[in-house]
PDB file of N, CA and C in Angstrom:
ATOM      1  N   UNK A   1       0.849  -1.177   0.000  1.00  0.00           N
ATOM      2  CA  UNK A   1       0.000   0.000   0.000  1.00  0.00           C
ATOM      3  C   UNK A   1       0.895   1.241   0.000  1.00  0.00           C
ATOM      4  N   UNK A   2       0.364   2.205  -0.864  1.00  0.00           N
ATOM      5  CA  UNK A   2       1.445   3.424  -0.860  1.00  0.00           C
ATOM      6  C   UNK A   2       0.846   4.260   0.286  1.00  0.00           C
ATOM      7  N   UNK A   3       1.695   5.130   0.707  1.00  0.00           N
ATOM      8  CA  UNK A   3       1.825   6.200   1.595  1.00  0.00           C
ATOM      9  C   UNK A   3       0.035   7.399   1.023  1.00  0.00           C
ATOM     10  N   UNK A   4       0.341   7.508  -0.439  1.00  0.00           N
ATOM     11  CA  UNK A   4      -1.057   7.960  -0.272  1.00  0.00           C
ATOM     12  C   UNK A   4      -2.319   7.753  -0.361  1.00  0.00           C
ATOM     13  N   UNK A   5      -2.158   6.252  -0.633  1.00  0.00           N
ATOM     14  CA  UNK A   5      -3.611   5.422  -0.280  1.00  0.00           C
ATOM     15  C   UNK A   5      -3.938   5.504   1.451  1.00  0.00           C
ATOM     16  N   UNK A   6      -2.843   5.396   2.077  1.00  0.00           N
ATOM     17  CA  UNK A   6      -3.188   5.000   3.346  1.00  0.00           C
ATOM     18  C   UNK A   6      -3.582   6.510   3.776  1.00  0.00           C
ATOM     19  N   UNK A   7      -2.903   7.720   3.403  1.00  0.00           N
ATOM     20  CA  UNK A   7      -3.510   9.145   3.595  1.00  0.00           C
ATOM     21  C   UNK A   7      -5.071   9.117   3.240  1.00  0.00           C
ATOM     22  N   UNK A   8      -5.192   8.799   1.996  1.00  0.00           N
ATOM     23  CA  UNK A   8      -6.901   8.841   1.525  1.00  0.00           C
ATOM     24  C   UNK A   8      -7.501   8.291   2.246  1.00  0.00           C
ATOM     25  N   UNK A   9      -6.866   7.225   3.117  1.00  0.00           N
ATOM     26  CA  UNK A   9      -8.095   6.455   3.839  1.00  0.00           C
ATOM     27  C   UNK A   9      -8.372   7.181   5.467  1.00  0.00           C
ATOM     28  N   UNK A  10      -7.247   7.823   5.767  1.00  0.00           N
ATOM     29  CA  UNK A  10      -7.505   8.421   6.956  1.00  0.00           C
ATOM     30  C   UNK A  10      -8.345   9.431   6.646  1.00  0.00           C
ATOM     31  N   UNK A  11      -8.018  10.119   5.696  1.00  0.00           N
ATOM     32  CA  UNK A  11      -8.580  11.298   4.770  1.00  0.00           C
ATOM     33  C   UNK A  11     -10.530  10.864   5.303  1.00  0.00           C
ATOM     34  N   UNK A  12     -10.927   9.709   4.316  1.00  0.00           N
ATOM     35  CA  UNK A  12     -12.150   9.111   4.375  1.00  0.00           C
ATOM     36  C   UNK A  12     -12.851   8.936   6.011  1.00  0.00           C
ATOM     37  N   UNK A  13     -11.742   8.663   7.046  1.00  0.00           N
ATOM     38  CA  UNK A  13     -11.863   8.489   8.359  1.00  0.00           C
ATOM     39  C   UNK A  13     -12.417   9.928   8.951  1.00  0.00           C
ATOM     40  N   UNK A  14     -11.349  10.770   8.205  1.00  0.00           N
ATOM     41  CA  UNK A  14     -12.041  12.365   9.218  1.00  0.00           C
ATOM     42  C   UNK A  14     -13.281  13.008   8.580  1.00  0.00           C
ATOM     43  N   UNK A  15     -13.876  12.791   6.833  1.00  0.00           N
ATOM     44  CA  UNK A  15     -14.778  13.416   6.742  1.00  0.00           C
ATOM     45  C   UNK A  15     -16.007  12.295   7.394  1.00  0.00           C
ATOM     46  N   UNK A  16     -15.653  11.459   8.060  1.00  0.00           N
ATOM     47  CA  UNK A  16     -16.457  10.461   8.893  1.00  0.00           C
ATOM     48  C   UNK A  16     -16.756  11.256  10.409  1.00  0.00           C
ATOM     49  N   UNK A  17     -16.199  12.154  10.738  1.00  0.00           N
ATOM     50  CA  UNK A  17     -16.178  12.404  12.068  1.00  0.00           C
ATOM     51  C   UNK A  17     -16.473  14.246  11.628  1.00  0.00           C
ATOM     52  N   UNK A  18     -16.262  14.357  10.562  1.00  0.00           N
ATOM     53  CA  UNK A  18     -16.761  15.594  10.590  1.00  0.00           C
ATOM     54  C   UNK A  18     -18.142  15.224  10.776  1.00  0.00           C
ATOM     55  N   UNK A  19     -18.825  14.329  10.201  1.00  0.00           N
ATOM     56  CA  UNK A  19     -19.939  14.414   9.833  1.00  0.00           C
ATOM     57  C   UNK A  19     -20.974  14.228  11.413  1.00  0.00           C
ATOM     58  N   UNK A  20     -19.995  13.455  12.329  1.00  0.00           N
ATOM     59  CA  UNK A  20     -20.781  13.216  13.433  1.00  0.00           C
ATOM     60  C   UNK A  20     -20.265  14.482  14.306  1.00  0.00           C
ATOM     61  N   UNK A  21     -19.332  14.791  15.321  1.00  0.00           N
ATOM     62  CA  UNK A  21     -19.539  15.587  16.068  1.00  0.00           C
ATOM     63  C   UNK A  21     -17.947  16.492  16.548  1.00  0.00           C
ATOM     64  N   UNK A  22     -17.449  17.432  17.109  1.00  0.00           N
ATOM     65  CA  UNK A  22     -16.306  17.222  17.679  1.00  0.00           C
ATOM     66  C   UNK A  22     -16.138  16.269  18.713  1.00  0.00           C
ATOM     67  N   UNK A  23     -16.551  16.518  20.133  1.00  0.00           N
ATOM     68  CA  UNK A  23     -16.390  15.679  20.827  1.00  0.00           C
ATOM     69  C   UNK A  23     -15.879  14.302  20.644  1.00  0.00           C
ATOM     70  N   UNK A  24     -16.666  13.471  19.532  1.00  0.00           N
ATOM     71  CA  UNK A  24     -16.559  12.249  19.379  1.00  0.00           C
ATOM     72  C   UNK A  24     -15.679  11.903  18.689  1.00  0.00           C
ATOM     73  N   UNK A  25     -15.028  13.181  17.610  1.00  0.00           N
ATOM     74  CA  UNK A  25     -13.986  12.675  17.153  1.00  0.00           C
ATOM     75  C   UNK A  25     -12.616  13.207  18.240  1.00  0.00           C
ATOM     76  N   UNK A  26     -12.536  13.515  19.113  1.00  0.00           N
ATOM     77  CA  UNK A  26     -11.531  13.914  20.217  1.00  0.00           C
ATOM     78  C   UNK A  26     -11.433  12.633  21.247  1.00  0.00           C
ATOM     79  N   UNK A  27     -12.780  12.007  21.371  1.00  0.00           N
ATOM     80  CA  UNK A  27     -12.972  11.128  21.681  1.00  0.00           C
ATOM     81  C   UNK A  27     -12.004   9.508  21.216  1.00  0.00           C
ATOM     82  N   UNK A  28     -12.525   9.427  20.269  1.00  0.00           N
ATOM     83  CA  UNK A  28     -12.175   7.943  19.638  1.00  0.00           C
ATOM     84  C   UNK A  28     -11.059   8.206  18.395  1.00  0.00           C
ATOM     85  N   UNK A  29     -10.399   9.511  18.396  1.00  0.00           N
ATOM     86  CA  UNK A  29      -9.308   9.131  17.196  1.00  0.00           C
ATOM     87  C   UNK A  29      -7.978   9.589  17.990  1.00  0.00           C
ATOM     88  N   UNK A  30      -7.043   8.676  18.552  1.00  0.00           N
ATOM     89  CA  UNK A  30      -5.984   8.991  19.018  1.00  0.00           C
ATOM     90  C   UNK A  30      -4.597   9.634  18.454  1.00  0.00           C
ATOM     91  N   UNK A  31      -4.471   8.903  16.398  1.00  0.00           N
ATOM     92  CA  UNK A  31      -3.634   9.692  15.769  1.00  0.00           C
ATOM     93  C   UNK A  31      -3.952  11.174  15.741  1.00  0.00           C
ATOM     94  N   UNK A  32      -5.091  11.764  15.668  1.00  0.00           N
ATOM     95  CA  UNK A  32      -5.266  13.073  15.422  1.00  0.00           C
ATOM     96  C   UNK A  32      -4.903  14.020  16.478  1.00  0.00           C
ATOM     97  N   UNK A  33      -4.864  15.276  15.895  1.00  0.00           N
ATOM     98  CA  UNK A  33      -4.837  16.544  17.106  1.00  0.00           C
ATOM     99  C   UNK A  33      -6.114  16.742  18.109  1.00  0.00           C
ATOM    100  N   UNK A  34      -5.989  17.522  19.041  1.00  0.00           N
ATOM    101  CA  UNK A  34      -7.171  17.483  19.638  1.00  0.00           C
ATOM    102  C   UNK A  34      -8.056  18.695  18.889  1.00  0.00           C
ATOM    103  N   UNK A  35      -9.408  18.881  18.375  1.00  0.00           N
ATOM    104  CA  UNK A  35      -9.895  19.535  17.821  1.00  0.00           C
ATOM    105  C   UNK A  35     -10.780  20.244  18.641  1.00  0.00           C
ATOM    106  N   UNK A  36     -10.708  22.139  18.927  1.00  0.00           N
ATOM    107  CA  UNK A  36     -11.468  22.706  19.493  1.00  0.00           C
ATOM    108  C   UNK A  36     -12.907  23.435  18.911  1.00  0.00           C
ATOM    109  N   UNK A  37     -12.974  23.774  17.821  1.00  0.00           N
ATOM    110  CA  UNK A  37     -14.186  23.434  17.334  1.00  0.00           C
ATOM    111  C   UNK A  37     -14.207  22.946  15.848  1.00  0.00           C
ATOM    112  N   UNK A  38     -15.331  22.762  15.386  1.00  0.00           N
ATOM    113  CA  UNK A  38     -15.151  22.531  13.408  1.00  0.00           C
ATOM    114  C   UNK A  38     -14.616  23.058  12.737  1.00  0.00           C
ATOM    115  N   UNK A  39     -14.087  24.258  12.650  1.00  0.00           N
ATOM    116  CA  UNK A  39     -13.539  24.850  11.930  1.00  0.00           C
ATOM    117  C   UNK A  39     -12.122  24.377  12.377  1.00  0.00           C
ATOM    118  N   UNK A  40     -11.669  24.185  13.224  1.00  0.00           N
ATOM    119  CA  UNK A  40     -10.409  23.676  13.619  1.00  0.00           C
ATOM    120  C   UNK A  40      -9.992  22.282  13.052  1.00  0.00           C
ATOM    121  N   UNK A  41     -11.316  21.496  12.884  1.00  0.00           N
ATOM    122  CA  UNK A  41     -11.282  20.152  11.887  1.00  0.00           C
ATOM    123  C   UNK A  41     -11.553  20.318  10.991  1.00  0.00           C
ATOM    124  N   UNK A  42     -12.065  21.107  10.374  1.00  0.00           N
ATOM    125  CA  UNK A  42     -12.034  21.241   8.912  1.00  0.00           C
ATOM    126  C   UNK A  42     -10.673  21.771   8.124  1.00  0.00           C
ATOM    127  N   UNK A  43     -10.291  22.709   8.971  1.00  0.00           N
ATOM    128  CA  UNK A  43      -8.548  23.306   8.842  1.00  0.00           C
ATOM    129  C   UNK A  43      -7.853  22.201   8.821  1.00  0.00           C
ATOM    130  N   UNK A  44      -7.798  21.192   9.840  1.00  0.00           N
ATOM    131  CA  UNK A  44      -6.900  20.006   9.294  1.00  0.00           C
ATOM    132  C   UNK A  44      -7.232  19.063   8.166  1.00  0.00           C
ATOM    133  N   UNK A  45      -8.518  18.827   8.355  1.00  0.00           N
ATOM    134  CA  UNK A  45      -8.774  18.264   6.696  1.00  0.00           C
ATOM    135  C   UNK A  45      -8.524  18.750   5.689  1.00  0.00           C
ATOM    136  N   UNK A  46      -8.176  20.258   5.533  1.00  0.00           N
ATOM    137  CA  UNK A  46      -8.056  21.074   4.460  1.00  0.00           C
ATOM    138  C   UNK A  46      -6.395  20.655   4.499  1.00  0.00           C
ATOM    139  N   UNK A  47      -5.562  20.710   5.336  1.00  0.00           N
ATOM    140  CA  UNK A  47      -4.195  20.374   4.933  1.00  0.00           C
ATOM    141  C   UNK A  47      -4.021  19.100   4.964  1.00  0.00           C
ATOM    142  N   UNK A  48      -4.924  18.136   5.275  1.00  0.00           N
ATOM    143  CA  UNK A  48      -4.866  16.516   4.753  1.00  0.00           C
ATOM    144  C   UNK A  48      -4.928  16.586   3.441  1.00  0.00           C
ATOM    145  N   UNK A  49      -5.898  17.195   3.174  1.00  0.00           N
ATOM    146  CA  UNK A  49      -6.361  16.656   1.605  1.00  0.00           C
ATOM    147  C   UNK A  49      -5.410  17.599   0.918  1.00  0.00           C
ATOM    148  N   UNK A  50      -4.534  18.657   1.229  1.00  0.00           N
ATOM    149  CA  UNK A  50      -3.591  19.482   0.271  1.00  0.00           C
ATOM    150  C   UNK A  50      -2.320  18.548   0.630  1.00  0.00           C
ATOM    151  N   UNK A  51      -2.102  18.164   1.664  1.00  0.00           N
ATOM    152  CA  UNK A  51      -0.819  16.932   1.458  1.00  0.00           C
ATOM    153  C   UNK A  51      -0.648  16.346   0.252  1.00  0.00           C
ATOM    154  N   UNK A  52      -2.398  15.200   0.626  1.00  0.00           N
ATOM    155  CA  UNK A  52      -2.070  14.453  -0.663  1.00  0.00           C
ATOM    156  C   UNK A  52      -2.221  14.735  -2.138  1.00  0.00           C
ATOM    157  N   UNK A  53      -2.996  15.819  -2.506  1.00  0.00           N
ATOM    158  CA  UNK A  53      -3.118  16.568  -3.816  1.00  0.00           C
ATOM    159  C   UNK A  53      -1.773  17.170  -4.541  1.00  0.00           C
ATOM    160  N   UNK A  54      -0.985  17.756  -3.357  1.00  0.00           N
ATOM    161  CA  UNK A  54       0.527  17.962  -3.842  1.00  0.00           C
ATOM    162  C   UNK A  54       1.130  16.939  -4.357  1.00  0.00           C
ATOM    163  N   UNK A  55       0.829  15.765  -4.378  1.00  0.00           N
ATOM    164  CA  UNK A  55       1.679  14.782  -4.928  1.00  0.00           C
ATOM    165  C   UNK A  55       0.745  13.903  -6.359  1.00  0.00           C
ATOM    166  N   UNK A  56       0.482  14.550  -6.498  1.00  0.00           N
ATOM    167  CA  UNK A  56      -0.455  14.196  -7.476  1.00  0.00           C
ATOM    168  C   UNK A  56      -0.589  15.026  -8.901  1.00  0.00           C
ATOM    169  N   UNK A  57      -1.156  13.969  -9.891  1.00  0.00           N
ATOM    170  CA  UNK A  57      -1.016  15.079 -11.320  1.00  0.00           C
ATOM    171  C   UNK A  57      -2.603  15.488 -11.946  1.00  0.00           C
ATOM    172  N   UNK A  58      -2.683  16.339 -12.351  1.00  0.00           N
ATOM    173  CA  UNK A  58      -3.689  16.962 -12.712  1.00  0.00           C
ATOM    174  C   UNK A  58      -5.017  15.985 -12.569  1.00  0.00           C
ATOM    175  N   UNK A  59      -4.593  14.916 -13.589  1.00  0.00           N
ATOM    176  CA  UNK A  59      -6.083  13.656 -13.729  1.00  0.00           C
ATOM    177  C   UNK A  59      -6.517  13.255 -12.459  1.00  0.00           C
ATOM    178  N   UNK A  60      -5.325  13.287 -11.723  1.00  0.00           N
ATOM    179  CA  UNK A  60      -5.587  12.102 -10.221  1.00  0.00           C
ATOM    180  C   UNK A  60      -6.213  13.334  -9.884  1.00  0.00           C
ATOM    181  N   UNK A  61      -5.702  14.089  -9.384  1.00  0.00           N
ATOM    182  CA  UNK A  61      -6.551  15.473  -8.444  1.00  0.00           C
ATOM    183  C   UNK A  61      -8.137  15.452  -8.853  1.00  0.00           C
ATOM    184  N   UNK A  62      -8.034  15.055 -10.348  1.00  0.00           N
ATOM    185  CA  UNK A  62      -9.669  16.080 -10.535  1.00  0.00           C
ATOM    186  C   UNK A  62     -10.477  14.591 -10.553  1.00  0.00           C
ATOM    187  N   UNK A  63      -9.475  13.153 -10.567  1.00  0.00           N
ATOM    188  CA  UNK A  63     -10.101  11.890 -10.653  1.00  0.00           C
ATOM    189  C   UNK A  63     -10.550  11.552  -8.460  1.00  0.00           C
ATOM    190  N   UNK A  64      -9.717  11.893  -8.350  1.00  0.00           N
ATOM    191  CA  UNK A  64      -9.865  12.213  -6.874  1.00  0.00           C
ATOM    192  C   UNK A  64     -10.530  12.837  -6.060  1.00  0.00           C
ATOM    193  N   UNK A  65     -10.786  13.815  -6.658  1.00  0.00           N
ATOM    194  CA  UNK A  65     -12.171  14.713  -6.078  1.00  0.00           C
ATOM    195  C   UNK A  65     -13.068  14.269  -6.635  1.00  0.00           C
ATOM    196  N   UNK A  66     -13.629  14.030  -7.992  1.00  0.00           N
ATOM    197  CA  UNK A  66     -14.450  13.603  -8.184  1.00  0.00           C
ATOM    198  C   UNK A  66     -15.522  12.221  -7.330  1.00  0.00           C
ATOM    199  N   UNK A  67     -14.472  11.064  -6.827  1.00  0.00           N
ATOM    200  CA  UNK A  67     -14.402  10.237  -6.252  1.00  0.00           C
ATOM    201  C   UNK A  67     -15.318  10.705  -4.482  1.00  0.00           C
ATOM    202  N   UNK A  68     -14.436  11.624  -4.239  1.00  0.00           N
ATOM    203  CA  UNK A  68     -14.983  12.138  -2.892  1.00  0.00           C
ATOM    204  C   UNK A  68     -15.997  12.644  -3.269  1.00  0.00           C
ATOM    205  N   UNK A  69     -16.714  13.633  -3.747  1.00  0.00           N
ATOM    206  CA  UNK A  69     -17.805  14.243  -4.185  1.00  0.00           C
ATOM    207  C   UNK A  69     -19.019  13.526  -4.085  1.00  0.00           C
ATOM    208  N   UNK A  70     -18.076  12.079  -5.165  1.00  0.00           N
ATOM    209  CA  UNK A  70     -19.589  11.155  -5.405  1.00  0.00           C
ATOM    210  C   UNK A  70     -19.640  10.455  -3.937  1.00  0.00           C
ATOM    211  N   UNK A  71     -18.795  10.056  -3.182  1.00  0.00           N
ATOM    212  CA  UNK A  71     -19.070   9.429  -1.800  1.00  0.00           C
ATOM    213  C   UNK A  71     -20.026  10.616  -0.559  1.00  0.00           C
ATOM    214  N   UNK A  72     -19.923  12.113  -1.175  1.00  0.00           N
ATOM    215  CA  UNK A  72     -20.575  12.455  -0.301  1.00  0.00           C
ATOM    216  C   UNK A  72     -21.750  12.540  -0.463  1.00  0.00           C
ATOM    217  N   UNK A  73     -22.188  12.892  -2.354  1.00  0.00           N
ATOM    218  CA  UNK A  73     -23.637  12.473  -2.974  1.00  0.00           C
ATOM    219  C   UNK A  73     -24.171  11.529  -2.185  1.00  0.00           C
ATOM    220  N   UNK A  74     -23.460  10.459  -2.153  1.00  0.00           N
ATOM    221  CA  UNK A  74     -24.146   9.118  -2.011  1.00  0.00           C
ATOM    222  C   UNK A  74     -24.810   8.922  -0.429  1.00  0.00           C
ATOM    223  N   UNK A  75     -23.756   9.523   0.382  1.00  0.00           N
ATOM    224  CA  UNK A  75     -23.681   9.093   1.725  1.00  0.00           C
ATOM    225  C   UNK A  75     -25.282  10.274   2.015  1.00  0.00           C
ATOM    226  N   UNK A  76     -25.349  11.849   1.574  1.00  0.00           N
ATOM    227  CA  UNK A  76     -26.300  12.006   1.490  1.00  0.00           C
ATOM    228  C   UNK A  76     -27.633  11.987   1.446  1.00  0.00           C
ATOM    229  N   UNK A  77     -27.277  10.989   0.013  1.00  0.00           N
ATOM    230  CA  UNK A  77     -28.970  10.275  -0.619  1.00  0.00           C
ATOM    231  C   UNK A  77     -29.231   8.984   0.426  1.00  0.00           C
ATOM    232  N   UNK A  78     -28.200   7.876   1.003  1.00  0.00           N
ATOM    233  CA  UNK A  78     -28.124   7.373   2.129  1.00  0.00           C
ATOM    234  C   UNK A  78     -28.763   7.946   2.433  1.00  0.00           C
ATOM    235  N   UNK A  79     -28.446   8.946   3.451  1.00  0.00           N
ATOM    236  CA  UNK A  79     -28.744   9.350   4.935  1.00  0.00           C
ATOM    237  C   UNK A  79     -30.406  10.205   5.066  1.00  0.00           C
ATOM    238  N   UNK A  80     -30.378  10.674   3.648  1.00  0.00           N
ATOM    239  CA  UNK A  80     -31.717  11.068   3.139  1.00  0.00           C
ATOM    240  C   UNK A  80     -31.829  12.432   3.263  1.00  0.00           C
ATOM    241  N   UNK A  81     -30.574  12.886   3.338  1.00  0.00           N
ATOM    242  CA  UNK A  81     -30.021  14.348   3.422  1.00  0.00           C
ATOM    243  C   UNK A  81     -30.300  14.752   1.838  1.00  0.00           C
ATOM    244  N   UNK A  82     -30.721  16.237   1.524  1.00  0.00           N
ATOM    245  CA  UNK A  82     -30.344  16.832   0.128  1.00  0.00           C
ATOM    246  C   UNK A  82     -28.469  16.685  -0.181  1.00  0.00           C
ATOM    247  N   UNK A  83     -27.917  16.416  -1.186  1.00  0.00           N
ATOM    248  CA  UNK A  83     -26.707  17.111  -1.083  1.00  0.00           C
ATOM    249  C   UNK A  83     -26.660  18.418  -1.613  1.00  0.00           C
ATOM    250  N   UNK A  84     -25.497  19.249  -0.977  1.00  0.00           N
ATOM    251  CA  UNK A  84     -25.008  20.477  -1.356  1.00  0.00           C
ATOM    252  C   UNK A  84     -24.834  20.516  -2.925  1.00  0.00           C
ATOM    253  N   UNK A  85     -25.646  22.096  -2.861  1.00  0.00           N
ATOM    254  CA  UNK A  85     -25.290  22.693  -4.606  1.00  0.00           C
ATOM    255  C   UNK A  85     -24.298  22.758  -5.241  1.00  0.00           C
ATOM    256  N   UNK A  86     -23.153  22.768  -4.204  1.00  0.00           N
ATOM    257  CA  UNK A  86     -21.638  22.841  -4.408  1.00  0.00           C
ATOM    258  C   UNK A  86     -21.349  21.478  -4.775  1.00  0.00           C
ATOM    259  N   UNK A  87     -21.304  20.503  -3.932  1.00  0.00           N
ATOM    260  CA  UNK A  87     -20.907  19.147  -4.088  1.00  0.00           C
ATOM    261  C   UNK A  87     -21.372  18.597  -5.214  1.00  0.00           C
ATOM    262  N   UNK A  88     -23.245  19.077  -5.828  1.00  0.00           N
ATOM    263  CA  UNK A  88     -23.470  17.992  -7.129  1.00  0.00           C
ATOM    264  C   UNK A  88     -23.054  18.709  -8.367  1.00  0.00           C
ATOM    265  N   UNK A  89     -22.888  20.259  -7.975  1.00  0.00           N
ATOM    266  CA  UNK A  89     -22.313  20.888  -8.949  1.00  0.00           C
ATOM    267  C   UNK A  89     -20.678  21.397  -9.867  1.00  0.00           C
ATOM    268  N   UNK A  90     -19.670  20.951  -8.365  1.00  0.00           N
ATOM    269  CA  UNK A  90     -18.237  20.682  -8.808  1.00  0.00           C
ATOM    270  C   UNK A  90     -18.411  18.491  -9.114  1.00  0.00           C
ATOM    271  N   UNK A  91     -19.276  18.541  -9.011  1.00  0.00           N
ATOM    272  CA  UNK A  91     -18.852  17.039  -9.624  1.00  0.00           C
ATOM    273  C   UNK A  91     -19.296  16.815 -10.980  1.00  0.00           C
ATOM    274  N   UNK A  92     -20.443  17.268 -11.493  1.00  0.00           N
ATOM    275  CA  UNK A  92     -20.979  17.549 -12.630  1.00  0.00           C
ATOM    276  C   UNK A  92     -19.651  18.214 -13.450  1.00  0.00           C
ATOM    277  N   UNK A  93     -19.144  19.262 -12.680  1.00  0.00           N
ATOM    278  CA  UNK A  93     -18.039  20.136 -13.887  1.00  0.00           C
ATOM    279  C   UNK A  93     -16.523  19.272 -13.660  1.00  0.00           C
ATOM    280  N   UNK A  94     -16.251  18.524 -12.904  1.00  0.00           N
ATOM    281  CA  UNK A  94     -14.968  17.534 -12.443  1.00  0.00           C
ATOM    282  C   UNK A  94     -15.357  16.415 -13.653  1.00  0.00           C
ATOM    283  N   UNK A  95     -16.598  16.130 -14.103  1.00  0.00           N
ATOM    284  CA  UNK A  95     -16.484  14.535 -15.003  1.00  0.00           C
ATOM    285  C   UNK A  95     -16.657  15.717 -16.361  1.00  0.00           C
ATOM    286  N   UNK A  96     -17.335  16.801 -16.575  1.00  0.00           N
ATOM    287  CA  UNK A  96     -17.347  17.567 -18.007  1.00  0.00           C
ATOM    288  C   UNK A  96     -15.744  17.698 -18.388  1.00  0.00           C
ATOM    289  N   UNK A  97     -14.882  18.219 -17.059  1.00  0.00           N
ATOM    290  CA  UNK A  97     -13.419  17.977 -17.548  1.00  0.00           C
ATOM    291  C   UNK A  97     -12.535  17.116 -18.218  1.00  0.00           C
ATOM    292  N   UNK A  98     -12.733  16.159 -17.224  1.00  0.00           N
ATOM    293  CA  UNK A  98     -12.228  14.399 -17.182  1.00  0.00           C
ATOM    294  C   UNK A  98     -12.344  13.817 -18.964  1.00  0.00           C
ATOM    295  N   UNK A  99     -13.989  14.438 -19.023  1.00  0.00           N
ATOM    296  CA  UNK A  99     -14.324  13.747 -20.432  1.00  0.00           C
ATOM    297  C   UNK A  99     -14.368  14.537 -21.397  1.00  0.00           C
ATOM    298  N   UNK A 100     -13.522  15.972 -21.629  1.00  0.00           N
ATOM    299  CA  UNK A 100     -12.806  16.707 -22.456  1.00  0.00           C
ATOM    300  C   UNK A 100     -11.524  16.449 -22.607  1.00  0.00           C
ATOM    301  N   UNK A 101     -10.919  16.189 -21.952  1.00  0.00           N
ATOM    302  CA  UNK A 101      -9.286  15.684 -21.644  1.00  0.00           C
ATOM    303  C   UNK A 101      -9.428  14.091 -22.477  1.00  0.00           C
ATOM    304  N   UNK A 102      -9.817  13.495 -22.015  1.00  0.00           N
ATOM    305  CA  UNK A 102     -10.193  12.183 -22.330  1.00  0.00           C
ATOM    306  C   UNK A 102      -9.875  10.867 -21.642  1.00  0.00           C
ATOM    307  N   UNK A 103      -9.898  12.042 -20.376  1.00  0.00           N
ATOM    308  CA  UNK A 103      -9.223  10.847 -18.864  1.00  0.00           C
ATOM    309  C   UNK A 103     -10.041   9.753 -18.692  1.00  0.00           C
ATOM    310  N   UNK A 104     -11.326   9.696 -18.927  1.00  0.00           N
ATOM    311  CA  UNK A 104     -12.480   8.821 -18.521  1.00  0.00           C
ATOM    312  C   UNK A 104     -12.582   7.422 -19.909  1.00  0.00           C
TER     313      UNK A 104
END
């Protein structure tokens, strides 16, 4: 397993705990910092996910977000939540890219 698979998956771990609470992720994740409110976890997710994007080339980045996008669609329509205008709308323009380039 490479170094940034195993990032993506922690990656996948914290927008898991964004989604439930601080507390609980201060609680039950011992690699992490201690987080004083959301914005303080979202700041570290924001330099998780710029870690692993720095090492990455154009396709993977926009094949990569795309990827997350659709897991949050999904987890959404799951949960029976609307998703964000943002989320169905940078994913819509992430695959119009993909399939101008001819990454797809």
């Amino acid at each position: 397993m490479r170094v940034k698979d195993i990032l993506e998956n922690y990656l996948g771990d914290l927008y898991y705990w964004q989604r439930i609470d601080i507390e609980s992720a201060n609680s039950y994740t011992d690699g992490t910092p201690y987080f004083s409110d959301a914005d303080n976890l979202n700041e570290y997710v924001d330099s998780v996910e710029l870690t692993i994007w720095e090492h990455r080339t154009k396709a993977e980045l926009l094949l990569a977000e795309a990827r997350m996008l659709a897991e949050k669609v999904n987890l959404n329509r799951f949960e029976g939540t609307v998703p964000s205008d943002y989320d169905t709308t940078r994913l819509c323009e992430v695959i119009d890219i993909l399939m101008e380039r001819g990454s797809l």
